[in-house]
Protein backbone atom coordinates (compact mmCIF):
# COMPACT_ATOMS: atom_id res chain seq x y z
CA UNK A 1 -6.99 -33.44 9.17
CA UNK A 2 -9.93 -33.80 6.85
CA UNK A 3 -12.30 -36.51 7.34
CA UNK A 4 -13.82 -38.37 4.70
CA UNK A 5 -17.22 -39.60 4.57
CA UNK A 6 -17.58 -42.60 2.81
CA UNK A 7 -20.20 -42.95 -0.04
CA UNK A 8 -22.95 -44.76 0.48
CA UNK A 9 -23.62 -44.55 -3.52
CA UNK A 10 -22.80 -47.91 -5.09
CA UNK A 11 -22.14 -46.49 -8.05
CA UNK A 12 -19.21 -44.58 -6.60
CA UNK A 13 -16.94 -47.25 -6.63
CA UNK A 14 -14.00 -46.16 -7.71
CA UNK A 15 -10.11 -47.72 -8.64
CA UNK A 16 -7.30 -47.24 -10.68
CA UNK A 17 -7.41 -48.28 -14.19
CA UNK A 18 -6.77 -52.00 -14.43
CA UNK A 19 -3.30 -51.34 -16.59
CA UNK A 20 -2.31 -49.22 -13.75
CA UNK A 21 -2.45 -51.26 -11.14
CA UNK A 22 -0.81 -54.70 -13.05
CA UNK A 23 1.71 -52.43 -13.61
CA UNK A 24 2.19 -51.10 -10.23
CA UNK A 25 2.12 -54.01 -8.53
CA UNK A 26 4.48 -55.85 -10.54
CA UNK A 27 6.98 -52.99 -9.66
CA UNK A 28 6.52 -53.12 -6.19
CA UNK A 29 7.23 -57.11 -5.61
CA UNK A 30 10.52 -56.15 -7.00
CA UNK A 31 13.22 -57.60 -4.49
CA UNK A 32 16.29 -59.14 -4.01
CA UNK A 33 16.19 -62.91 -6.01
CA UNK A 34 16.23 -63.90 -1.88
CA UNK A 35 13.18 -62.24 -0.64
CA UNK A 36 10.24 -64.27 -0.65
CA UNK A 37 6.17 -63.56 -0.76
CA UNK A 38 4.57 -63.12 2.81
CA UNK A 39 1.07 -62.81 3.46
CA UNK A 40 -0.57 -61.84 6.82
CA UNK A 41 -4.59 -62.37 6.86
CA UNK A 42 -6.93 -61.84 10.00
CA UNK A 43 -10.48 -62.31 10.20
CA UNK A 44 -12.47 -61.62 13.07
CA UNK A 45 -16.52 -61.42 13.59
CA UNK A 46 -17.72 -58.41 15.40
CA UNK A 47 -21.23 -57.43 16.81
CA UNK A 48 -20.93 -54.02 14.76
CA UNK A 49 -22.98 -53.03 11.86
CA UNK A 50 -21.06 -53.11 8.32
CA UNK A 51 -22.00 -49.23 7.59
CA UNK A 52 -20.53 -48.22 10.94
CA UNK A 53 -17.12 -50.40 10.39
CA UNK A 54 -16.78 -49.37 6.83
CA UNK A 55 -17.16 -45.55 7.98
CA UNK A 56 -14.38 -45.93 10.77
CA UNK A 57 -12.20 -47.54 8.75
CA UNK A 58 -12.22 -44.98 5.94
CA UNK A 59 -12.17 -42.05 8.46
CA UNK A 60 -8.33 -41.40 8.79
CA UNK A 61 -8.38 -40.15 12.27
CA UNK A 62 -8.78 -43.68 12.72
CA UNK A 63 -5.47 -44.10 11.97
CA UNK A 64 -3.97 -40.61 12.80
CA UNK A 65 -4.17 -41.36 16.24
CA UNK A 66 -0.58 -42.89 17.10
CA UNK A 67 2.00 -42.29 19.76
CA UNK A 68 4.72 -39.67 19.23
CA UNK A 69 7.16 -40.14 17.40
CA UNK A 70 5.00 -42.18 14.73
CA UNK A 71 2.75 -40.78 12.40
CA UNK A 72 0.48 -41.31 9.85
CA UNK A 73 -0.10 -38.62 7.11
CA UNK A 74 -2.50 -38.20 4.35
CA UNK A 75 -2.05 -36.45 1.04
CA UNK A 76 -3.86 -35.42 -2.17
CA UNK A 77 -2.16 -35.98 -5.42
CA UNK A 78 -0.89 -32.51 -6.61
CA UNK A 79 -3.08 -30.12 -8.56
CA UNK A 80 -2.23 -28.27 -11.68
CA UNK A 81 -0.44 -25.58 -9.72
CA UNK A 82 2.06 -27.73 -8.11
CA UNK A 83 0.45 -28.19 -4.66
CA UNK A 84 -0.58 -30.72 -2.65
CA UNK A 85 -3.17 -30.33 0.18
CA UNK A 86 -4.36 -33.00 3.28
CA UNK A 87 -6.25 -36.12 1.38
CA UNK A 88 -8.17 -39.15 3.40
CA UNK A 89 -9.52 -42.34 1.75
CA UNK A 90 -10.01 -41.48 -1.86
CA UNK A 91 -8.36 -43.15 -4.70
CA UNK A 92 -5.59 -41.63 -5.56
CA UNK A 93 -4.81 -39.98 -2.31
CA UNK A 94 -1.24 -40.82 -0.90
CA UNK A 95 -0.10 -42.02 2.35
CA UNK A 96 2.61 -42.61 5.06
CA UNK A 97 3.12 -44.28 8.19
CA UNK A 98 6.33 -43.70 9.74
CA UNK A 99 8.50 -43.46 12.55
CA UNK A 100 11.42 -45.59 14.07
CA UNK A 101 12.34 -48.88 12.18
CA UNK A 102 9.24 -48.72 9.69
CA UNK A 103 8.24 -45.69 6.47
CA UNK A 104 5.47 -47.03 5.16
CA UNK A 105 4.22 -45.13 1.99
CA UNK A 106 1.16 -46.16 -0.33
CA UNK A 107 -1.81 -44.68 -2.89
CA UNK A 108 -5.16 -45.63 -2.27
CA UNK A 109 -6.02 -47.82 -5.09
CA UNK A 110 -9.04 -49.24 -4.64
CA UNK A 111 -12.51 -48.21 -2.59
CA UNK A 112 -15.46 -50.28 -2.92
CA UNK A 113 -18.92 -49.31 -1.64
CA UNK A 114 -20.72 -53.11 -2.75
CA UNK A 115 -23.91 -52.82 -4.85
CA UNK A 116 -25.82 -52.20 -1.62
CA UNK A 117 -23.09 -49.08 -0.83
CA UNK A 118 -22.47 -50.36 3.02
CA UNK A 119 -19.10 -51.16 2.85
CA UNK A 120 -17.07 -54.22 0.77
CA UNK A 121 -13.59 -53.37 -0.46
CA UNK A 122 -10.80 -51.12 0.03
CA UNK A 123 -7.19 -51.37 -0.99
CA UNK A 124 -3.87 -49.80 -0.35
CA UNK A 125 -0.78 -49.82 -2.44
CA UNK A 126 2.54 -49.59 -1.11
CA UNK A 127 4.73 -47.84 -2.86
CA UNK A 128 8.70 -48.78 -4.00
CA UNK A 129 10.82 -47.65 -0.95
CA UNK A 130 7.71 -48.77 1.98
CA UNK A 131 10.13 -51.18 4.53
CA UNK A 132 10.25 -52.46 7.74
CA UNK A 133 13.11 -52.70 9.50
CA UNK A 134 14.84 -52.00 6.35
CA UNK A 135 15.03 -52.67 2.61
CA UNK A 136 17.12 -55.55 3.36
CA UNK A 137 14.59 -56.84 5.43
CA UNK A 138 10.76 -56.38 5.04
CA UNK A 139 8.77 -54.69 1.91
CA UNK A 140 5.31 -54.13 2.62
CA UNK A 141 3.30 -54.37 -1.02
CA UNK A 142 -0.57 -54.36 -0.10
CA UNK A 143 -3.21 -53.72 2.47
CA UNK A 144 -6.80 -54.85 1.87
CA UNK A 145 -9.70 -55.02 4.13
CA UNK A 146 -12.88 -56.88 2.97
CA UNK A 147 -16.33 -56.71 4.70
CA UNK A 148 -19.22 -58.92 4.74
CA UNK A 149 -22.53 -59.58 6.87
CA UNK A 150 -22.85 -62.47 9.12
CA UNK A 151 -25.38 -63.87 10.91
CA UNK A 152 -27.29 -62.05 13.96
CA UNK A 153 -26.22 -58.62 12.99
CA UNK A 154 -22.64 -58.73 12.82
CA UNK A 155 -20.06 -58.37 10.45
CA UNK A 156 -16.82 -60.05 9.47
CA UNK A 157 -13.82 -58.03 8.51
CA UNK A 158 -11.03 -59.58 7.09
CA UNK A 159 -7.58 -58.16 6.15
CA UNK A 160 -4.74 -58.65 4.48
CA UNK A 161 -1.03 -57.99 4.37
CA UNK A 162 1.35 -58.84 1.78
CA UNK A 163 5.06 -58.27 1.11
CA UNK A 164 8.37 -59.07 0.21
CA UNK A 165 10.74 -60.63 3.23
CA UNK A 166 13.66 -62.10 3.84
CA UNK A 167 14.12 -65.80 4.50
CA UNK A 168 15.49 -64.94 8.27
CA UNK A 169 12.54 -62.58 8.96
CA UNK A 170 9.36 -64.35 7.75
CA UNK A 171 8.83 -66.13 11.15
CA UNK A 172 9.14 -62.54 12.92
CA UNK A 173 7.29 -60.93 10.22
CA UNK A 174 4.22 -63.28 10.93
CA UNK A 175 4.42 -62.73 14.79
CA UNK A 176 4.31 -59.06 14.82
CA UNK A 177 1.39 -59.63 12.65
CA UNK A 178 -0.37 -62.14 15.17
CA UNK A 179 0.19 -59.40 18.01
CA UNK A 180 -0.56 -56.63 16.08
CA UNK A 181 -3.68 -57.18 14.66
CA UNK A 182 -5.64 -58.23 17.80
CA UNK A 183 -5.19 -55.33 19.24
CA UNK A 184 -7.31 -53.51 15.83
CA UNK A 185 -9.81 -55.70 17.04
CA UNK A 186 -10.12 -54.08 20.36
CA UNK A 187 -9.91 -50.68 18.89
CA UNK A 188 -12.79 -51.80 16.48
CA UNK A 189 -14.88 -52.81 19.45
CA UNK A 190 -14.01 -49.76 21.74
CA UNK A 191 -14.41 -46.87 18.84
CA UNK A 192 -17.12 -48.70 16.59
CA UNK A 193 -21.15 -48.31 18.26
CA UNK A 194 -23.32 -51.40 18.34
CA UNK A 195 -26.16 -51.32 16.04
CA UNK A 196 -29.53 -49.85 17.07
CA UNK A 197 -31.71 -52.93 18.78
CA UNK A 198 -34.56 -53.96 16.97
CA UNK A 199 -37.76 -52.16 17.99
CA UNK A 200 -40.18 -54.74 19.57
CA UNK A 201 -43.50 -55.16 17.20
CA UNK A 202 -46.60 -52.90 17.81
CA UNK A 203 -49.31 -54.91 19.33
CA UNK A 204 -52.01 -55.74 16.88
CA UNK A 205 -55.14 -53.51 18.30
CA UNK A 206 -57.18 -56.20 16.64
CA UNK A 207 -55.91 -59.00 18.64
């Protein structure tokens, strides 16, 4: 699996045109007149540097890692000749998570360095067909992750979830997503390295 190195080049933020995405998104919120809009959002505050958490979470063996049978898979949009090769976090790119009761397929629509290039925004599309549990059930429509600096060193990630459920699932929905997500947390913390400590000052020889 290629690995992706994110830039640290603020002008190399990147998306799909702004048409595109409007578009896109108003496709994919497309559900039965009974579904209803769901959105997930966890926030947590970790003693990890922002450049270090934006590189792990736009390094897809981050996410390649999963117990057999699931899998997640990344793909580059296909070339003139017809073929597609392995992709990673670029706009554009595709990918799928999948395996019993969930397919979960998206584009990479949005990655956002920040002015300073350490790390803001990225954003995944879903794609028409992503479920959980079924189409009658759960549509996934967007995964976003923003990062900022907080005080002593750390950073605060947040993310968000949103999709399409049905009336009898929302309160399920919203529980898998309170005991999913801590567990990213952990693997944030266990994968992630601490930040250097700050050298102590050379003594002034004139003192």
């Amino acid at each position: 699996m290629n690995q992706v190195n994110p830039s640290t080049n603020a002008d190399d933020h990147t998306s799909m045109p702004p048409a595109e995405i409007a578009r896109a998104a108003a496709a994919l919120r497309a559900a039965p007149p009974s579904f209803r809009p769901h959105r997930h959002e966890f926030v947590l505050t970790v003693s990890r540097p922002r450049p270090a958490i934006w590189t792990w979470i736009n390094d897809p063996t981050t996410f390649t890692r999963q117990p057999w049978p699931y899998r997640v898979e990344f793909l580059t949009p296909a070339a003139d000749d017809g073929r597609s090769g392995r992709g990673g976090f670029e706009v554009g790119h595709l990918t799928t998570h999948h395996g019993p009761l969930f397919n979960l397929p998206g584009v990479i629509t949005q990655i956002d360095p920040g002015e300073d290039g350490l790390g803001r925004h990225r954003e995944l599309i879903y794609t028409y067909g992503a479920n959980v549990l079924g189409m009658r059930a759960i549509r996934p429509t967007a995964l976003r992750f923003w990062l900022e600096d907080a005080a002593d060193r750390r950073t605060t990630l947040t993310m968000q979830l949103d999709s399409m459920v049905h009336p009898s699932m929302s309160a399920i929905w919203g529980l898998v997503q309170r005991a999913f997500w801590p567990t990213f947390k952990w693997s944030l913390l266990l994968m992630v390295p601490k930040a250097a400590p700050k050298p102590n000052p050379e003594p002034d020889p004139a003192e």
